[in-house]
Protein backbone atom coordinates (compact mmCIF):
# COMPACT_ATOMS: atom_id res chain seq x y z
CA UNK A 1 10.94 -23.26 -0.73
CA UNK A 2 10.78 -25.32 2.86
CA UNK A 3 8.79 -23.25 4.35
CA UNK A 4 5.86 -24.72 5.32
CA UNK A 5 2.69 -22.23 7.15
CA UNK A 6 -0.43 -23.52 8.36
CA UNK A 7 -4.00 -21.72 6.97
CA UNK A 8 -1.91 -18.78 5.39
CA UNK A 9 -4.31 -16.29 4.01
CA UNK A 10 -4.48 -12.30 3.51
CA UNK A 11 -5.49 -11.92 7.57
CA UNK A 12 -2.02 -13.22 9.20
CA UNK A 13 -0.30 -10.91 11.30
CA UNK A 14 2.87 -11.24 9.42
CA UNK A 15 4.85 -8.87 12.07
CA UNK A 16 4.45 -12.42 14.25
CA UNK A 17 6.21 -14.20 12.03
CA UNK A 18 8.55 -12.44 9.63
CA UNK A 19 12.04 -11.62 11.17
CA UNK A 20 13.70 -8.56 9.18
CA UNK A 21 17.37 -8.01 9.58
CA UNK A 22 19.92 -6.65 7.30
CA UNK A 23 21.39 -7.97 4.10
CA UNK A 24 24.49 -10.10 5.08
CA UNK A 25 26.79 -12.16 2.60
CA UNK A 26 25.08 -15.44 3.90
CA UNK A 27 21.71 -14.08 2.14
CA UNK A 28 23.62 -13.48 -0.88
CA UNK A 29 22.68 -16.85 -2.85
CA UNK A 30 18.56 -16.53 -1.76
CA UNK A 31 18.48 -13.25 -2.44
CA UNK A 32 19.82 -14.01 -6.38
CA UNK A 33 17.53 -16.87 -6.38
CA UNK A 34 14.33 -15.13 -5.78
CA UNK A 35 15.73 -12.11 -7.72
CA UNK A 36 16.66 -14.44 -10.54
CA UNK A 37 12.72 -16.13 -10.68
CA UNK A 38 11.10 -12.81 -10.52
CA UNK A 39 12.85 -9.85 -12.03
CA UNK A 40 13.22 -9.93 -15.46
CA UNK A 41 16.05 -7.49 -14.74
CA UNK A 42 17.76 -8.79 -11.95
CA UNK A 43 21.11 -7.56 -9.83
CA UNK A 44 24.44 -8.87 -9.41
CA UNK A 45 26.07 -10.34 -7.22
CA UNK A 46 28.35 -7.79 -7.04
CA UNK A 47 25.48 -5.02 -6.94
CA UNK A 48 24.07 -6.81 -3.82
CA UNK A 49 27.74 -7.00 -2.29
CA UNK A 50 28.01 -3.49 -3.24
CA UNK A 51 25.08 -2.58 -0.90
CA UNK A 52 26.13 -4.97 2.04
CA UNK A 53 29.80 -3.57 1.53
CA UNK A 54 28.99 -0.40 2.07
CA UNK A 55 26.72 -1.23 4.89
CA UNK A 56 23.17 0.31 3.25
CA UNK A 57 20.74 0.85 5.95
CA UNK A 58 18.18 0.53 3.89
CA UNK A 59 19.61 -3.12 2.35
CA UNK A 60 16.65 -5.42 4.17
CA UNK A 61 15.91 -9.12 4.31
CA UNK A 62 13.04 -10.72 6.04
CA UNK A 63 12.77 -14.15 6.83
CA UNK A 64 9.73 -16.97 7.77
CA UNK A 65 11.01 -19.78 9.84
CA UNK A 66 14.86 -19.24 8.75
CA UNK A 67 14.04 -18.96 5.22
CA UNK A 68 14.81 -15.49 3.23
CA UNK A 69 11.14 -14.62 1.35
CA UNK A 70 11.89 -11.07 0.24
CA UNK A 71 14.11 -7.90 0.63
CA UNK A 72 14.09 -4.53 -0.37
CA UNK A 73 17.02 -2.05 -0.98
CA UNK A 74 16.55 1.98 -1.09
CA UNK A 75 19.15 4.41 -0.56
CA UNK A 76 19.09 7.74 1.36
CA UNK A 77 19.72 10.99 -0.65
CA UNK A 78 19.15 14.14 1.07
CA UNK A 79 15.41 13.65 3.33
CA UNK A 80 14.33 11.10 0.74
CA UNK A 81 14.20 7.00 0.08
CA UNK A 82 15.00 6.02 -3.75
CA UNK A 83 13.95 2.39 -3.45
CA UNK A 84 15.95 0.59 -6.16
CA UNK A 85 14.53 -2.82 -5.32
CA UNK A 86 11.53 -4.97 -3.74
CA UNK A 87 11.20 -8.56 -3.96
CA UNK A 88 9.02 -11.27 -2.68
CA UNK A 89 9.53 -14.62 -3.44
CA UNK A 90 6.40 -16.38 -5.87
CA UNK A 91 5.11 -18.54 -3.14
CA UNK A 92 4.42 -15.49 -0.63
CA UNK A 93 3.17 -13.22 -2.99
CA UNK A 94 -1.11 -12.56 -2.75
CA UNK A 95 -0.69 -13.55 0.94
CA UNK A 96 -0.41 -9.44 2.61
CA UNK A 97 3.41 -9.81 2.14
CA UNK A 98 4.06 -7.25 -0.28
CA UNK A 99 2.09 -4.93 1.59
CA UNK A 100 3.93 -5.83 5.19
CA UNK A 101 7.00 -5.09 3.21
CA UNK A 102 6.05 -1.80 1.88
CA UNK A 103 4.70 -0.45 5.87
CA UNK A 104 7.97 -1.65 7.12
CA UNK A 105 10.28 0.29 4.36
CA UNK A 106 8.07 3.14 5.64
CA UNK A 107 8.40 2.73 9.30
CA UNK A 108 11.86 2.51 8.63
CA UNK A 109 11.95 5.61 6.44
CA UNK A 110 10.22 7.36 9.13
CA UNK A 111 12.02 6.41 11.81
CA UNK A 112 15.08 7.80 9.77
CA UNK A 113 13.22 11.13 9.50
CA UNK A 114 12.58 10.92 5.64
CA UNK A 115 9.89 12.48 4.23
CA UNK A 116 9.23 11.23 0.85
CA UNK A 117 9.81 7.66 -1.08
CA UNK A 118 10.06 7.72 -4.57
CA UNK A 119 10.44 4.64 -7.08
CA UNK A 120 10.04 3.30 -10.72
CA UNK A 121 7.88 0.36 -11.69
CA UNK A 122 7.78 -0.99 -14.91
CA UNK A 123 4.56 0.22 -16.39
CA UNK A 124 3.28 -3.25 -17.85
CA UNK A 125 3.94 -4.41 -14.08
CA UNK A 126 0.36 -4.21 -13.20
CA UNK A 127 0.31 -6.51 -9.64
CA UNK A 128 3.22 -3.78 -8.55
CA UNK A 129 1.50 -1.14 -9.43
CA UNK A 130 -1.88 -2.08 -7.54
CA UNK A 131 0.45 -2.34 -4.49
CA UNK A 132 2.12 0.79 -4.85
CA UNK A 133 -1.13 2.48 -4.72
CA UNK A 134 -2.62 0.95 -1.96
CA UNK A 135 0.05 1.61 -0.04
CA UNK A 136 -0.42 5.07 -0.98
CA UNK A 137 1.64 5.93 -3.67
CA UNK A 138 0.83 8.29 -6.44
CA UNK A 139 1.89 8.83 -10.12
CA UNK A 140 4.18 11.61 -10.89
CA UNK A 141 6.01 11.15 -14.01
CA UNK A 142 6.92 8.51 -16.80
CA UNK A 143 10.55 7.97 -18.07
CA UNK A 144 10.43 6.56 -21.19
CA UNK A 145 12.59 3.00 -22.39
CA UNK A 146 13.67 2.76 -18.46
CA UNK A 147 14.11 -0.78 -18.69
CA UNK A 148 16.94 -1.32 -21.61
CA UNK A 149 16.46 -4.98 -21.60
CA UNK A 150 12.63 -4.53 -22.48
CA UNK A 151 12.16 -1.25 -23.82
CA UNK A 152 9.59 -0.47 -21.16
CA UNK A 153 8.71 3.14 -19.50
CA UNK A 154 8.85 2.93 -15.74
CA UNK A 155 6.22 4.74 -13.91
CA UNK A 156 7.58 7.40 -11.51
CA UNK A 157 5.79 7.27 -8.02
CA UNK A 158 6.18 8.89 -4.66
CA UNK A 159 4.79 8.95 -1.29
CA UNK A 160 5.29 11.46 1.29
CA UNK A 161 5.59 10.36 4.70
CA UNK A 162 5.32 12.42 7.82
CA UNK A 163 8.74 11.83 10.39
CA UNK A 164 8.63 9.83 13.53
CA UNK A 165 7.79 11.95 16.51
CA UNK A 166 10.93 12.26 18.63
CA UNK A 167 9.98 11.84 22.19
């Protein structure tokens, strides 16, 4: 990774410096990267192209000085977010990232008038899991052998958000 930031540490404002646009096909190859190093399940090519294709508002990259660090993808159904991926490169992880990610998924969620985000983590994915609940999420159900590749049961967790006020 090139990026290079001075005296990074848990404080940072990270809406100064991270740029979030949408996923484009010039993302495509740092997106698989970082997915590749820290999923042990990760997408396709073709999965991410599926998302761009179809022009998924809620397909997000954000970037530090030009570089892609993270992304999430969630998809609309009905008045809720199903987030079906978030990802943070190794070197910003324990820096405030993951947690800048998960207020801007639901800012964004918000502003779309959702009012609930639900996702599955794997259950022996204990750093995720910390996250999730200090963002606020909350337990609400197990599905067992989620993850074919591992065997593991995902955790089922949900957050309800309150709409933006339309002025």
């Amino acid at each position: 990774m090139q990026v290079v930031l001075n005296k990074v540490s848990q404080t940072i404002d990270w809406s100064d410096i991270v740029i979030a646009s949408p996923m484009s096909e010039n993302d495509l190859s740092e997106a698989m990267e970082i997915e590749r190093t820290t999923i042990y399940s990760p997408w396709s090519g073709d999965m991410f192209l599926n998302e761009i294709e179809r022009e998924n508002p809620g397909m997000t990259v954000f970037k530090v000085q030009g570089q892609l660090i993270g992304y999430y993808c969630f998809w609309k159904v009905l008045d809720e977010a199903h987030l079906l991926s978030v990802c943070l490169h190794v070197d910003f992880r324990d820096k405030g990232l993951g947690k800048f990610l998960m207020d801007y998924l639901e800012n964004t969620c918000q502003t779309m008038g959702l009012s609930r985000i639900l996702l599955e983590v794997a259950k022996s994915n204990h750093p995720a899991i910390k996250l999730y609940r200090k963002c606020g999420f909350v337990k609400v159900g197990l599905r067992k052998k989620f993850y074919q590749e591992t065997g593991d049961d995902a955790i089922l967790m949900e957050k309800f958000i309150q709409a933006a006020s339309v002025l």
